[in-house]
Protein backbone atom coordinates (compact mmCIF):
# COMPACT_ATOMS: atom_id res chain seq x y z
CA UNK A 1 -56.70 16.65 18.95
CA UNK A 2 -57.66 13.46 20.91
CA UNK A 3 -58.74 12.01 17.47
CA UNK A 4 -55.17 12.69 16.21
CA UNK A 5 -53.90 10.69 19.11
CA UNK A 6 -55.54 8.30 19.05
CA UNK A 7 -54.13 7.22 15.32
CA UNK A 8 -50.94 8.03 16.66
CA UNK A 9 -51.30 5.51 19.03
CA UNK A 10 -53.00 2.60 16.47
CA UNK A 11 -50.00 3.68 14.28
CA UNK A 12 -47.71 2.90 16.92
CA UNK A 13 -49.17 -0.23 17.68
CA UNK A 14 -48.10 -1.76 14.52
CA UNK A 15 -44.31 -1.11 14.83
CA UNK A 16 -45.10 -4.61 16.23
CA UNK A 17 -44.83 -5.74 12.87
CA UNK A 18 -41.79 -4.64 11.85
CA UNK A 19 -39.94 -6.18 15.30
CA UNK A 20 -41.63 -9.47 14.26
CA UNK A 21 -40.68 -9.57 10.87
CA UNK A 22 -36.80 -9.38 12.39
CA UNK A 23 -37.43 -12.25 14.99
CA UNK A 24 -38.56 -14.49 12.02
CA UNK A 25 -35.54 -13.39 10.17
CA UNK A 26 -33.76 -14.49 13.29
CA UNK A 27 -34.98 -17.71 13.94
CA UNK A 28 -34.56 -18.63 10.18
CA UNK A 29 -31.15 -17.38 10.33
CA UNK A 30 -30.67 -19.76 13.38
CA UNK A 31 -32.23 -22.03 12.20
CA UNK A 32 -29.77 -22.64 9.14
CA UNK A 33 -26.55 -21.74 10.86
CA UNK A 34 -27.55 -24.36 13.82
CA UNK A 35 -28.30 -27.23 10.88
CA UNK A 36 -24.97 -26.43 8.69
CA UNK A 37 -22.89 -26.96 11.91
CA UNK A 38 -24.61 -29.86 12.56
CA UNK A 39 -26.94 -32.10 9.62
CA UNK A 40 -27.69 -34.86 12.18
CA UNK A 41 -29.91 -32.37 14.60
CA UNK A 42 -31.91 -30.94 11.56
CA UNK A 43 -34.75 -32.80 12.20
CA UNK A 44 -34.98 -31.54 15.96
CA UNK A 45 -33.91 -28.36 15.12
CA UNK A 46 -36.89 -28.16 12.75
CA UNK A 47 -39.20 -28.28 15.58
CA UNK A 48 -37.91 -25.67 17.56
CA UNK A 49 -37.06 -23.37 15.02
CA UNK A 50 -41.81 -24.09 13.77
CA UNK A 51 -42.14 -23.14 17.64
CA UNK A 52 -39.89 -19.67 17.58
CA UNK A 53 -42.01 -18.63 14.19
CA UNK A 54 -45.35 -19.69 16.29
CA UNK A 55 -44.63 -17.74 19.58
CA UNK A 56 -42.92 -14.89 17.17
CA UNK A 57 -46.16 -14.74 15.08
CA UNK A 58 -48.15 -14.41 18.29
CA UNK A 59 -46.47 -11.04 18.92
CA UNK A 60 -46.99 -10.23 15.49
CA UNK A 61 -51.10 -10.75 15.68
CA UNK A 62 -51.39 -8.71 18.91
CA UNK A 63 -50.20 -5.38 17.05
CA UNK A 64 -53.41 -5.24 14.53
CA UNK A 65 -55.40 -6.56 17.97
CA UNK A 66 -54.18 -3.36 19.97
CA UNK A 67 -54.64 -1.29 16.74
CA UNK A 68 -57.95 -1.68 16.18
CA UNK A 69 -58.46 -1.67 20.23
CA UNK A 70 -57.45 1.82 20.22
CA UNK A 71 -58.59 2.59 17.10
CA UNK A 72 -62.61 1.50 17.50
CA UNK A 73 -63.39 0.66 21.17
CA UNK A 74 -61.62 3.63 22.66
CA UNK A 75 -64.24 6.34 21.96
CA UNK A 76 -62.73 10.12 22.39
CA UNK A 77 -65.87 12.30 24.29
């Protein structure tokens, strides 16, 4: 039973995935809206729309972190 939820819980971990694939989707979405209502800010806009993918990918690499946390250092007695 404890083995059970314990892959529950690695499963769960990853959901992470799926909210950062939508914050990429929303900073590239930004991203274009923000530069077609204004070409001359493009190039600054560019910058902070590379820094929104960074800190959004950050999220993204703790799920598979936790994951295998739970997964193979919790041991179940």
């Amino acid at each position: 039973m404890l083995e059970g939820a314990k892959s529950m819980g690695a499963g769960a971990a990853t959901i992470a995935s799926a909210g950062a694939a939508i914050g990429i989707g929303n900073v590239l979405s930004s991203s274009i809206h923000s530069v077609a209502r204004n070409p001359s800010l493009a190039k600054q806009l560019f910058g902070y729309a590379i820094l929104g993918f960074a800190l959004t990918e950050a999220i993204a690499s703790f799920a598979p972190m936790m994951a295998f946390l739970i997964s193979f250092v919790f041991q179940v007695r």
